[in-house]
N, C-alpha and C. Protein backbone atom coordinates (compact mmCIF):
# COMPACT_ATOMS: atom_id res chain seq x y z
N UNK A 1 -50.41 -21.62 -41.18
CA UNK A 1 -51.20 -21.38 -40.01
C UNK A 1 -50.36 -21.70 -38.77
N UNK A 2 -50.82 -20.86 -37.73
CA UNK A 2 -49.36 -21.22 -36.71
C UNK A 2 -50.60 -22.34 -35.59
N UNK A 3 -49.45 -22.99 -35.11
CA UNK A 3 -49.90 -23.77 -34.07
C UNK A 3 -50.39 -23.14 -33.18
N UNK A 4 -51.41 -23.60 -32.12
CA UNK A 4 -52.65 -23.12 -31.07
C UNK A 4 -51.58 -22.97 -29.98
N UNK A 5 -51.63 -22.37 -29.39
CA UNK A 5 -51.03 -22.21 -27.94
C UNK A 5 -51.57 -23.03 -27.33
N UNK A 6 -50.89 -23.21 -26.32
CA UNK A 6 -51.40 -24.37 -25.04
C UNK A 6 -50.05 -25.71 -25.34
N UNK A 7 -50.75 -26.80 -24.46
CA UNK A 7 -49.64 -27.61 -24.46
C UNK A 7 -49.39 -27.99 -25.71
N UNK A 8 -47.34 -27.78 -25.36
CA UNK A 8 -46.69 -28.24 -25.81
C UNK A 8 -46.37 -28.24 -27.77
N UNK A 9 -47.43 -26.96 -28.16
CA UNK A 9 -47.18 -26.89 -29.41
C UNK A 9 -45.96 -25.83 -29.54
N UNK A 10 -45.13 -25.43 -31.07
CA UNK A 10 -44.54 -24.65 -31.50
C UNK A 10 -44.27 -24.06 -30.71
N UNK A 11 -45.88 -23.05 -30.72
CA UNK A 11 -45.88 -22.04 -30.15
C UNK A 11 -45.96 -21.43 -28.60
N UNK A 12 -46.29 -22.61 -28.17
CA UNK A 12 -46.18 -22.88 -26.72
C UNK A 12 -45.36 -21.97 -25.74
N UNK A 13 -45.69 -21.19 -24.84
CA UNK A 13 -44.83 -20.31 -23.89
C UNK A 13 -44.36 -21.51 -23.21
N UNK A 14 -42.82 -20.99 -23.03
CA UNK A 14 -42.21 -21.89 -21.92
C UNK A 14 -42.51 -22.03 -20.99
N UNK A 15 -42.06 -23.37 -19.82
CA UNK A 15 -42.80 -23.32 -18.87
C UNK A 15 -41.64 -22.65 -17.84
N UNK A 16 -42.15 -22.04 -17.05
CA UNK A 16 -40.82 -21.38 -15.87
C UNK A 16 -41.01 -21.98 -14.49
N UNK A 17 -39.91 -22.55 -13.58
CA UNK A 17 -40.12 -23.09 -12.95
C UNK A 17 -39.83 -22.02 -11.98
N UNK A 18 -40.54 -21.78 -10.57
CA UNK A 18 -40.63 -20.51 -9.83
C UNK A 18 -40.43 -21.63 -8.44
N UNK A 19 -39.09 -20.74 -7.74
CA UNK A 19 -38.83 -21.25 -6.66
C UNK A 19 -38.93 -20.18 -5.16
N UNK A 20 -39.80 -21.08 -4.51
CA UNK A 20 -40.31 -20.30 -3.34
C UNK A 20 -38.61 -19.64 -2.67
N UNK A 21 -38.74 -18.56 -2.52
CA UNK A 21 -36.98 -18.07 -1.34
C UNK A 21 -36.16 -17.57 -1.78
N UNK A 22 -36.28 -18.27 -3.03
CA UNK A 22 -34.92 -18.39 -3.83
C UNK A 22 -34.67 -16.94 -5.08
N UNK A 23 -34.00 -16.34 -4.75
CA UNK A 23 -33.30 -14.87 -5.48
C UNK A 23 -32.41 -15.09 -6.45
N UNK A 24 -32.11 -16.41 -6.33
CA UNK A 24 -30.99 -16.22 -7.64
C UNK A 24 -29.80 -15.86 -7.37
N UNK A 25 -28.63 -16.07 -7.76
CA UNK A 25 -26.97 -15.51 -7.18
C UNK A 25 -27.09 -14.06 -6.75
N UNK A 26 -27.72 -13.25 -7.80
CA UNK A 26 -27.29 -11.78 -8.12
C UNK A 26 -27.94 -11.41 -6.55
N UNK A 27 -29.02 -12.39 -5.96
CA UNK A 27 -29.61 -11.75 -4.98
C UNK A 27 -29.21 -12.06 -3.37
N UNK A 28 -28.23 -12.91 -3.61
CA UNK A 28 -27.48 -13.57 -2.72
C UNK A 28 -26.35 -12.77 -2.39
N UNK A 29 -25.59 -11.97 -3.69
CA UNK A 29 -24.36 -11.50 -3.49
C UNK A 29 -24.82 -9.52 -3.37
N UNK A 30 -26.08 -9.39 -2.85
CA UNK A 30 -26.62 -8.01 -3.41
C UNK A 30 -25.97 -7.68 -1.60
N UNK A 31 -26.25 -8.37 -0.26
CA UNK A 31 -26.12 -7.62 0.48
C UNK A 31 -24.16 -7.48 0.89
N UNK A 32 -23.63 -8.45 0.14
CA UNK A 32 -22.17 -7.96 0.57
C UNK A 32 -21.39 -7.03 -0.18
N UNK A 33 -21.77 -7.02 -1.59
CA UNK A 33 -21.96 -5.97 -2.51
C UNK A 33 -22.49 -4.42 -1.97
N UNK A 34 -23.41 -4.21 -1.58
CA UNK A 34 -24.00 -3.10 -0.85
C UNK A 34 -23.32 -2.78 0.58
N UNK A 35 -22.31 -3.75 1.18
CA UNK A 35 -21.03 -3.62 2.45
C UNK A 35 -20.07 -3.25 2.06
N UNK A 36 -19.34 -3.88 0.77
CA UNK A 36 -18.21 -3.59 0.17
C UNK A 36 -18.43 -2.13 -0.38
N UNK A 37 -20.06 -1.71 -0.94
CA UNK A 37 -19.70 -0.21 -1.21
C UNK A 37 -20.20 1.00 -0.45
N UNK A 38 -20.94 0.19 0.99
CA UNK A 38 -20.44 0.98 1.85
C UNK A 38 -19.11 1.37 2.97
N UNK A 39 -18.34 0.60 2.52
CA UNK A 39 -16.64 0.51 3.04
C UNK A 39 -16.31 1.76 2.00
N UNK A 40 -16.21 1.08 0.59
CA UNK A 40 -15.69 2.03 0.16
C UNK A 40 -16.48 3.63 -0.05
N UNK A 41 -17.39 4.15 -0.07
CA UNK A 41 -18.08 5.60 0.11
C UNK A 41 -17.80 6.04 1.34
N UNK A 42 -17.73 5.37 2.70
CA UNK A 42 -16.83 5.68 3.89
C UNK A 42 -15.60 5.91 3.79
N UNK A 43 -14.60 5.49 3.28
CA UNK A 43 -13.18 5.62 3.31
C UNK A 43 -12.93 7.21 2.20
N UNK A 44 -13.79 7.16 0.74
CA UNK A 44 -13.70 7.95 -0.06
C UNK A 44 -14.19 8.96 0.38
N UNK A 45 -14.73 9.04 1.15
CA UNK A 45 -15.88 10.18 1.77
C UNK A 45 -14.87 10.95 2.77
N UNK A 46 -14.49 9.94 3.44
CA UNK A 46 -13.41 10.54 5.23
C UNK A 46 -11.82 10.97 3.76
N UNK A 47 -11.73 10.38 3.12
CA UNK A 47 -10.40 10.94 2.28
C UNK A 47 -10.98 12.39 1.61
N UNK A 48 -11.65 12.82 1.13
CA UNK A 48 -12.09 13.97 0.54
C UNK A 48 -12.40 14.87 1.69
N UNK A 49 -12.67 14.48 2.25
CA UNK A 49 -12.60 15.28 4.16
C UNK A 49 -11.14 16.07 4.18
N UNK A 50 -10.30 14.76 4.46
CA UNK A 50 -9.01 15.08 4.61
C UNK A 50 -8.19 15.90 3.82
N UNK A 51 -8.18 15.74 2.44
CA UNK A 51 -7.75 16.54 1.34
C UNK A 51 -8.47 17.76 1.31
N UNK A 52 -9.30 17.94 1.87
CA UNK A 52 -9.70 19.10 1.84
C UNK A 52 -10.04 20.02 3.01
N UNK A 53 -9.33 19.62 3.66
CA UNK A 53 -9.33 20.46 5.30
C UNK A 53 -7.62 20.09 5.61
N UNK A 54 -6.86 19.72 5.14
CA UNK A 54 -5.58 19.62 5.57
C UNK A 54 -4.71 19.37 4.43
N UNK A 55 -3.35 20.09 4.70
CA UNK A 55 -2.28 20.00 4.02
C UNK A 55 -1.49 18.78 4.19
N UNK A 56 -0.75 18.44 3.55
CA UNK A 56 0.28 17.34 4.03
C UNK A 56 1.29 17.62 4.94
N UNK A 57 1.09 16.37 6.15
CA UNK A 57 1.67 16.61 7.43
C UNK A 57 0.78 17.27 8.39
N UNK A 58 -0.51 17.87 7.81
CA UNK A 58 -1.12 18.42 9.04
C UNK A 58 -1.36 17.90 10.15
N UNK A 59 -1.30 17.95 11.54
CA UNK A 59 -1.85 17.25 11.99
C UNK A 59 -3.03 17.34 13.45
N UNK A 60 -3.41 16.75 13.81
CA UNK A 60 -4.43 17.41 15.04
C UNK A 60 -4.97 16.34 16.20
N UNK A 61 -4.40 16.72 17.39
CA UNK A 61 -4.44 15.89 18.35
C UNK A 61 -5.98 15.71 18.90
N UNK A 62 -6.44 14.33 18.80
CA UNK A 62 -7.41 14.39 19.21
C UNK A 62 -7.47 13.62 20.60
N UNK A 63 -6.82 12.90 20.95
CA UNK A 63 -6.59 11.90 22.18
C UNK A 63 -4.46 11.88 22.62
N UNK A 64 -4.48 11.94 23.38
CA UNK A 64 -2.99 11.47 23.66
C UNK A 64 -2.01 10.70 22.78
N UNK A 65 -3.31 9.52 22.11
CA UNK A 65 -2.61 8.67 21.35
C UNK A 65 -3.12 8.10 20.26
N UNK A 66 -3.74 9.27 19.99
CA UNK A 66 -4.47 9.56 18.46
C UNK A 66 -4.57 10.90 18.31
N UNK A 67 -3.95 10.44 16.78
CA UNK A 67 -4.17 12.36 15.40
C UNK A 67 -4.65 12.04 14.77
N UNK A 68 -5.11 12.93 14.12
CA UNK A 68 -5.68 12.99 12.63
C UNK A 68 -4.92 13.66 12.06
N UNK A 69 -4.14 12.49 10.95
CA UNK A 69 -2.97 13.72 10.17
C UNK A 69 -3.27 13.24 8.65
N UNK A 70 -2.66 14.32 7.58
CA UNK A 70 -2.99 13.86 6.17
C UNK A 70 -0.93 13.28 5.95
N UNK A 71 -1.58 12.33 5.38
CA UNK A 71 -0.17 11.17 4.74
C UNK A 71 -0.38 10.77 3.47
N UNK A 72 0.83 11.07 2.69
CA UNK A 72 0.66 10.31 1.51
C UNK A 72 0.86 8.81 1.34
N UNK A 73 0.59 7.71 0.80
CA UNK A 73 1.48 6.49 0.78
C UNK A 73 1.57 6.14 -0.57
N UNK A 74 2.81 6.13 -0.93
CA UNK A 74 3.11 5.42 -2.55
C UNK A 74 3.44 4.26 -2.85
N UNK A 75 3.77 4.03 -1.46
CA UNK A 75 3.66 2.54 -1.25
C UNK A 75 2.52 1.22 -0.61
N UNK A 76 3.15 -0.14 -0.26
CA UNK A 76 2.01 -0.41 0.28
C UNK A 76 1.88 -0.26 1.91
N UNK A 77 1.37 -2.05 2.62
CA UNK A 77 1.22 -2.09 4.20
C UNK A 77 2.37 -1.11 4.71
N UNK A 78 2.50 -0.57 5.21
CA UNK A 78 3.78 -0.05 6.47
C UNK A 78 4.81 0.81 5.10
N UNK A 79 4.21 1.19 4.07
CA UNK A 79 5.10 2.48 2.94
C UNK A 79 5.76 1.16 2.66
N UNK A 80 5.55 -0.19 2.17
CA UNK A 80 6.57 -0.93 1.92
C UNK A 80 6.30 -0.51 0.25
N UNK A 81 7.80 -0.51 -0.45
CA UNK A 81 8.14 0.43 -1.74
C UNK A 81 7.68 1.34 -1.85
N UNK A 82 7.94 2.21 -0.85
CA UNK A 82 7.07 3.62 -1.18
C UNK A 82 8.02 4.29 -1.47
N UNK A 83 9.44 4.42 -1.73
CA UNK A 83 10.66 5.15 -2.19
C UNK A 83 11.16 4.37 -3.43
N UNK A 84 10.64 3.55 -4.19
CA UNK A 84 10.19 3.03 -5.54
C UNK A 84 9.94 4.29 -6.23
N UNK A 85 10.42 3.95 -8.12
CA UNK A 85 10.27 4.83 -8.85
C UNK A 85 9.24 5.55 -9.30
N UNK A 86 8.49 4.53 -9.00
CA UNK A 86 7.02 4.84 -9.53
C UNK A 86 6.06 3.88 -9.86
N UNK A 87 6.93 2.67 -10.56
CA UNK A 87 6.38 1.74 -11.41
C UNK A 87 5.01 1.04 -9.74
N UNK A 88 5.14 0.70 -8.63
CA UNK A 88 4.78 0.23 -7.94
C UNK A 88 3.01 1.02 -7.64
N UNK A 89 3.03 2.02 -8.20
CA UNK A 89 1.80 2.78 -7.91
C UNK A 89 0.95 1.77 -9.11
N UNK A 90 0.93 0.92 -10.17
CA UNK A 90 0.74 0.42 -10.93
C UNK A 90 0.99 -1.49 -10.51
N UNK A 91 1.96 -1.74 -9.99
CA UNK A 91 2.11 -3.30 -9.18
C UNK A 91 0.66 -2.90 -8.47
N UNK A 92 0.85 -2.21 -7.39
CA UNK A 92 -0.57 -2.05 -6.34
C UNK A 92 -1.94 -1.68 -6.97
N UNK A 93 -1.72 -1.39 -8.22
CA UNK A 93 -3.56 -1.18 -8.28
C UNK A 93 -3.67 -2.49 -9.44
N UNK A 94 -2.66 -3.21 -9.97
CA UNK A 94 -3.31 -4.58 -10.50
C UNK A 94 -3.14 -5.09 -9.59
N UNK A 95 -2.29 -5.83 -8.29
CA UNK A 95 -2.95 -6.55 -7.62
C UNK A 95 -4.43 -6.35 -6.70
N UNK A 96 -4.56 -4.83 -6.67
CA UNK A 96 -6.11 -4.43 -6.01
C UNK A 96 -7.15 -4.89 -7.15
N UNK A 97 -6.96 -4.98 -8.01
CA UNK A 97 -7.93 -5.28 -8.99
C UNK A 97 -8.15 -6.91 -9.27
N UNK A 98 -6.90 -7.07 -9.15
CA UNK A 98 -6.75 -8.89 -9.30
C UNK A 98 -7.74 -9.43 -8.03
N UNK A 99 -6.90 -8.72 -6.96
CA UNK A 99 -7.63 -9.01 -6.00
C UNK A 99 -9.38 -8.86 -5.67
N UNK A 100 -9.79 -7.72 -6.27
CA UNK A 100 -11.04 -7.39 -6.14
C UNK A 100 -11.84 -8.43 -7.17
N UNK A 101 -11.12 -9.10 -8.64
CA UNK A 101 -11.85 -9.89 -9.13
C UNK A 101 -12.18 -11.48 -8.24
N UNK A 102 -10.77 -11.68 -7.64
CA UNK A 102 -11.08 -13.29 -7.13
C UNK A 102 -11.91 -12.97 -6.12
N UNK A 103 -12.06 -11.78 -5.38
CA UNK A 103 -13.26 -11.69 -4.02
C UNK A 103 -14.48 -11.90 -4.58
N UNK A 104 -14.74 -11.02 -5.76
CA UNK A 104 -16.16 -11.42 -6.74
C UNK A 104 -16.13 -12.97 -6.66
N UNK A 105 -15.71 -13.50 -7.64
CA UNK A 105 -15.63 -15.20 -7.75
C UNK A 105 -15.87 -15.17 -6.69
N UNK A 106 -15.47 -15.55 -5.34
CA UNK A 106 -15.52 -16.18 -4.29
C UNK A 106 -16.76 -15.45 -3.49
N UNK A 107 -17.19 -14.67 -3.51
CA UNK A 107 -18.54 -14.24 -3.52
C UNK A 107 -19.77 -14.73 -3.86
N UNK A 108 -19.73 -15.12 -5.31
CA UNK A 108 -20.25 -15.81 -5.80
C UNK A 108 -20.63 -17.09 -5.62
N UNK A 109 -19.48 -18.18 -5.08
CA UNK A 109 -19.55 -19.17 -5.10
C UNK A 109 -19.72 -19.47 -3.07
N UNK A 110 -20.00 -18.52 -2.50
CA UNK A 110 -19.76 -18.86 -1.25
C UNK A 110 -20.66 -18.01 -0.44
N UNK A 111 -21.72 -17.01 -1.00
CA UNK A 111 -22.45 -16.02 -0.61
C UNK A 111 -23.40 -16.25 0.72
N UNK A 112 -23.59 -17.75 0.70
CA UNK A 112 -24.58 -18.00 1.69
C UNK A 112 -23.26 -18.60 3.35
N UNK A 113 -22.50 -18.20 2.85
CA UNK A 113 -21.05 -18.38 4.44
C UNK A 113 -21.09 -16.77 4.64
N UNK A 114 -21.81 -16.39 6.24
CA UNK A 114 -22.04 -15.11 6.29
C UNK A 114 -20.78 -14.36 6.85
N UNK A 115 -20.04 -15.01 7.44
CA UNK A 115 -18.43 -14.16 8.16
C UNK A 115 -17.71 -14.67 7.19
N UNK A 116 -17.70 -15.79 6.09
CA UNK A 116 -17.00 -15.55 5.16
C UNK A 116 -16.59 -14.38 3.86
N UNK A 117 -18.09 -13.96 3.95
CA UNK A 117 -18.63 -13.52 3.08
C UNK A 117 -18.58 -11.62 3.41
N UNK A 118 -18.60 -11.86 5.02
CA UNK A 118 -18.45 -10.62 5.68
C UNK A 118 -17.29 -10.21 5.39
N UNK A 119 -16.20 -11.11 5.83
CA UNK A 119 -14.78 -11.04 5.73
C UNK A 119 -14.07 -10.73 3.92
N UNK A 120 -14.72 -10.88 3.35
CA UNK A 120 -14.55 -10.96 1.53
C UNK A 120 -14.61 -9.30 1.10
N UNK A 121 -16.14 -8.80 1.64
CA UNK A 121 -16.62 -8.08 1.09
C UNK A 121 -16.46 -6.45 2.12
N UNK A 122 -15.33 -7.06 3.16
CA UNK A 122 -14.77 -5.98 4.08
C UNK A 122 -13.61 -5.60 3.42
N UNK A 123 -12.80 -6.60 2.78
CA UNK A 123 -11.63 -6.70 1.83
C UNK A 123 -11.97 -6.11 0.71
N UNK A 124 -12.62 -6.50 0.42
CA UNK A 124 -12.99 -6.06 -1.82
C UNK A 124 -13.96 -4.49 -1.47
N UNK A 125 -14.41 -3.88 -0.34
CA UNK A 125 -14.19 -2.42 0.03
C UNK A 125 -13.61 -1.38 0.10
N UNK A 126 -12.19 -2.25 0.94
CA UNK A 126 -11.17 -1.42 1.29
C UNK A 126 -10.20 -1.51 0.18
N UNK A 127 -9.73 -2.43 -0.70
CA UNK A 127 -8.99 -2.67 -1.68
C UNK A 127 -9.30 -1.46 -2.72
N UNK A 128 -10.62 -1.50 -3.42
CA UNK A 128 -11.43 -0.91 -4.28
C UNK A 128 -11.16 0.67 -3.82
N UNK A 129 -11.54 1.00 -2.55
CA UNK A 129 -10.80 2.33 -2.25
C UNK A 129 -9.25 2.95 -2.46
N UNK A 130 -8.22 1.75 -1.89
CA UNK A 130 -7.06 2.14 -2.22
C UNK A 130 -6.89 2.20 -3.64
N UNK A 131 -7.49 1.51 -4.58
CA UNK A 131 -6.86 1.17 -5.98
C UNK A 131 -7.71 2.85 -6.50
N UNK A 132 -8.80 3.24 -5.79
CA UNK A 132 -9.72 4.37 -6.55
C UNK A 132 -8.28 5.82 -5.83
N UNK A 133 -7.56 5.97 -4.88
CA UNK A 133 -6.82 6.89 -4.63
C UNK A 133 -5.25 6.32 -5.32
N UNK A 134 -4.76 5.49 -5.87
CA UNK A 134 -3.87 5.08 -6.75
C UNK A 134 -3.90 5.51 -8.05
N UNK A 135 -5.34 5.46 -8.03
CA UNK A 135 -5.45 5.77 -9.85
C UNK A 135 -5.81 6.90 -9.72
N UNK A 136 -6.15 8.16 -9.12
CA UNK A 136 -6.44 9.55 -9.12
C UNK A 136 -5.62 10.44 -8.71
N UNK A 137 -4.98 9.85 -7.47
CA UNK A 137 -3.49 10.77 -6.75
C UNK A 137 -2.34 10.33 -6.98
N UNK A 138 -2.20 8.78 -7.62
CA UNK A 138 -0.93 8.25 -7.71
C UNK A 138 -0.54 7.90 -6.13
N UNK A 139 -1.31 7.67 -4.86
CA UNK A 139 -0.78 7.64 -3.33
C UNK A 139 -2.07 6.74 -3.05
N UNK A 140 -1.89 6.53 -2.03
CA UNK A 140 -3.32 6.46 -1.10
C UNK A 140 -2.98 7.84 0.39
N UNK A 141 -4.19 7.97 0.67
CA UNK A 141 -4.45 9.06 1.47
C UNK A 141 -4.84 8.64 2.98
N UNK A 142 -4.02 8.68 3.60
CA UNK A 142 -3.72 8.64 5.36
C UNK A 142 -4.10 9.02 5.83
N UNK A 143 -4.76 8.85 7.29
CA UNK A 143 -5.08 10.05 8.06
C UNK A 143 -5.18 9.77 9.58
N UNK A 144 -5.68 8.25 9.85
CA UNK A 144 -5.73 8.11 11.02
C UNK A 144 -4.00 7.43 11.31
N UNK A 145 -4.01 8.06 12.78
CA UNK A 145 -2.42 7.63 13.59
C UNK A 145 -2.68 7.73 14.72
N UNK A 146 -1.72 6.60 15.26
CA UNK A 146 -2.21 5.86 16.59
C UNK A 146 -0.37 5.83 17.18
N UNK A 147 -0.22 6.62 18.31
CA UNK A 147 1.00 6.50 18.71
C UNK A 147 1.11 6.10 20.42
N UNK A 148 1.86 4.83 20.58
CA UNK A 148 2.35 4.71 22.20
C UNK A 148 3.75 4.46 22.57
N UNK A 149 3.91 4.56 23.61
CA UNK A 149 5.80 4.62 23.75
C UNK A 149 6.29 3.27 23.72
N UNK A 150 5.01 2.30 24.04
CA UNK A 150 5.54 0.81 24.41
C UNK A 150 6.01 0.07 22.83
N UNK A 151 5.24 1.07 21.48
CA UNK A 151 5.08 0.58 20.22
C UNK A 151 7.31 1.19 19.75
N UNK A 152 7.90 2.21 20.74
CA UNK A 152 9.00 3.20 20.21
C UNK A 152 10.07 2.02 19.82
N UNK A 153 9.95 0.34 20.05
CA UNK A 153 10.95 -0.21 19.57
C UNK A 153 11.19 -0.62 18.22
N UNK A 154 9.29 -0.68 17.86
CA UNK A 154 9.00 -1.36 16.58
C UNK A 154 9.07 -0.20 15.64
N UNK A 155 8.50 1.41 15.81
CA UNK A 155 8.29 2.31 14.83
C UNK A 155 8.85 3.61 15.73
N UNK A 156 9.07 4.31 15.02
CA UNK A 156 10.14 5.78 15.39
C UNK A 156 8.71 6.45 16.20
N UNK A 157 9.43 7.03 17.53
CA UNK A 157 8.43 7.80 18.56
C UNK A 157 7.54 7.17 18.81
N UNK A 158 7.15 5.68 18.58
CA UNK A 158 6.10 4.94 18.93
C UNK A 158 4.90 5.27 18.05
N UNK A 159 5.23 5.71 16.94
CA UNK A 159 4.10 6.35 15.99
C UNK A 159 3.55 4.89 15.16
N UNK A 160 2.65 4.76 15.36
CA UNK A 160 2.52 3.35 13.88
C UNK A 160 1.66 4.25 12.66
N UNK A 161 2.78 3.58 11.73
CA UNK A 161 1.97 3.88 10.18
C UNK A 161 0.58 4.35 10.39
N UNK A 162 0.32 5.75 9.72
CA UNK A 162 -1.05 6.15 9.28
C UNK A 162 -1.82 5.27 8.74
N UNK A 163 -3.14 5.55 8.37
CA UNK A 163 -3.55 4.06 7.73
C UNK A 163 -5.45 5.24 7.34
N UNK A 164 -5.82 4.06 6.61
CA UNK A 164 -7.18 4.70 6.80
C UNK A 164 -8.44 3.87 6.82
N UNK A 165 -9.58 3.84 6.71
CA UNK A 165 -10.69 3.88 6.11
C UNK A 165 -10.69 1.87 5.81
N UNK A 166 -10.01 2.49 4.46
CA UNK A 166 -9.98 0.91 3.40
C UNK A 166 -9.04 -0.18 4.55
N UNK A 167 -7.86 0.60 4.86
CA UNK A 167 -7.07 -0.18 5.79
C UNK A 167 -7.64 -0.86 6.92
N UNK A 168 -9.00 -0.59 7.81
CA UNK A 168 -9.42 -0.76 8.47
C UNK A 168 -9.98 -2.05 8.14
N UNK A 169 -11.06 -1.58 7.02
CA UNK A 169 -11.91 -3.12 6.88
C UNK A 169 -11.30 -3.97 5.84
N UNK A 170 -9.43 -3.99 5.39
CA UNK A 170 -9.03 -4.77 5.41
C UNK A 170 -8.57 -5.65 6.44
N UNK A 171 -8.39 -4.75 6.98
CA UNK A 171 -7.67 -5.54 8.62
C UNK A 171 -8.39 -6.51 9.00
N UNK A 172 -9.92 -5.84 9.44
CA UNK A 172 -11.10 -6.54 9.68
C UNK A 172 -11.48 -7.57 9.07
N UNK A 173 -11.19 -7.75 7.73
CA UNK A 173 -11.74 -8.81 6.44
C UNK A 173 -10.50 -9.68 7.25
N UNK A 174 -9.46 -9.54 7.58
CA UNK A 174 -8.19 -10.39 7.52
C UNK A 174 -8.87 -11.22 8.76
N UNK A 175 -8.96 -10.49 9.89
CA UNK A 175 -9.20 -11.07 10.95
C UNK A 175 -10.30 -12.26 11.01
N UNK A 176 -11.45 -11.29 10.83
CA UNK A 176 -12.79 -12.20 10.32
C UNK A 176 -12.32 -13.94 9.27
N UNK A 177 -11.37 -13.35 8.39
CA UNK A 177 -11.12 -15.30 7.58
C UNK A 177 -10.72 -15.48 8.47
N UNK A 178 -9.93 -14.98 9.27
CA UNK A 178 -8.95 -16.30 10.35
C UNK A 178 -9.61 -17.25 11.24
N UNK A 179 -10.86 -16.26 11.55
CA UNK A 179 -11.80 -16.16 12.90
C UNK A 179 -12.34 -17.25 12.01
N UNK A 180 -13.04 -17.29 10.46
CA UNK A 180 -13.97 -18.25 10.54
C UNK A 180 -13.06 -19.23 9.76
N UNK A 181 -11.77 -19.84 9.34
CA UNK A 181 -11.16 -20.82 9.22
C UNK A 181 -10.87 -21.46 10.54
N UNK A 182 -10.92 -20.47 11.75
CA UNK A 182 -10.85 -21.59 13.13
C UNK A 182 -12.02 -22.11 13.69
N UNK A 183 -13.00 -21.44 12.94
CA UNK A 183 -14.47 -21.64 13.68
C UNK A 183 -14.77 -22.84 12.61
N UNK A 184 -14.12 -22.96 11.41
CA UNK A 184 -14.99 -24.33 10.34
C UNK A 184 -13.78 -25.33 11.08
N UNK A 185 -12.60 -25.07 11.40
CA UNK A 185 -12.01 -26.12 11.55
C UNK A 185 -12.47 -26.91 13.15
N UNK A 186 -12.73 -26.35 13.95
CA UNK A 186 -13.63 -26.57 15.29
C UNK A 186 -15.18 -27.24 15.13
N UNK A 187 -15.93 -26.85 14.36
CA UNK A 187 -17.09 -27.51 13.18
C UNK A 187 -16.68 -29.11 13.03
N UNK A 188 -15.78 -29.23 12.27
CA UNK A 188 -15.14 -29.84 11.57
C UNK A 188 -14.58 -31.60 12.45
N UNK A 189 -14.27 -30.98 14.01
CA UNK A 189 -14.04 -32.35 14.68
C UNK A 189 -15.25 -32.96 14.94
């Protein structure tokens, strides 16, 4: 015969403890998750644009000191090893991946730091994009370029490296930690 329900027999339903607010991790890490993949559907979105309205090298003046041109990169920041054999199209998408796992972890464990968290999930966007045009084109795909004459000492014609999309809200992720490691260390006196 089975034991009666109610307290504390056998058969007893567990008791669940229900906390007023509280979502649980998965619900903590849902809105930087939903940033990181709107970074990346923006960047993948403006790259399928590009590949498909322009050839390589195209380019189209939209401001004095901005084009829109299509670039390959086989390399990384600034084409660094981009005249590498090959093997580096493979260095860059495990460290994008390496990288995209420790942003998770640290996501996880830090979800409720909101410019930290901003800054993480601006990164693990743009990463996730480059590593998704690494593993399909073997490149990442360029497009925005920004050229001034005052830049002609650092880069040829004052042109700076194409860049795109992912590059952006890495930049942004970069800036944002700096911004809030000076803002906890100011906290902090």
């Amino acid at each position: 015969m089975a034991a009666p329900r109610g307290k504390g027999g056998a058969g007893a339903a567990p008791k669940v403890k229900l906390v007023k607010g509280g979502g649980g991790p998965l619900s903590t890490l849902l809105p930087w998750l939903a940033w990181a993949l709107i970074v990346l559907i923006a960047d993948q979105f403006t790259k399928v644009l590009i590949l498909g309205y322009y050839q390589l090298h195209d380019s189209t003046t939209v401001l004095s000191f901005f084009n829109i041109v299509r670039a390959h990169n086989t390399g990384a920041a600034f084409s660094f090893l981009a005249t590498a054999a090959g093997w580096q199209r493979w260095l860059f998408t495990g460290i994008g991946l390496t990288a995209a796992g420790f942003i998770l972890w640290q996501l996880r464990q830090h979800s409720g730091q909101r410019l930290f968290s901003f800054a993480l999930s601006s990164i693990l966007g743009g990463a996730i994009g480059n590593v998704v045009d690494r593993l399909m084109h073997g490149y990442v795909v360029d497009f925005l370029q920004f050229h001034w004459d005052f830049l002609a000492p650092m880069f040829p014609g004052g042109y700076f490296p194409a860049f795109n999309i992912a590059d952006s809200a890495i930049t942004l992720g970069a800036i944002c930690l700096v911004l809030d490691e000076l803002l906890r260390v100011k906290r902090g006196r």
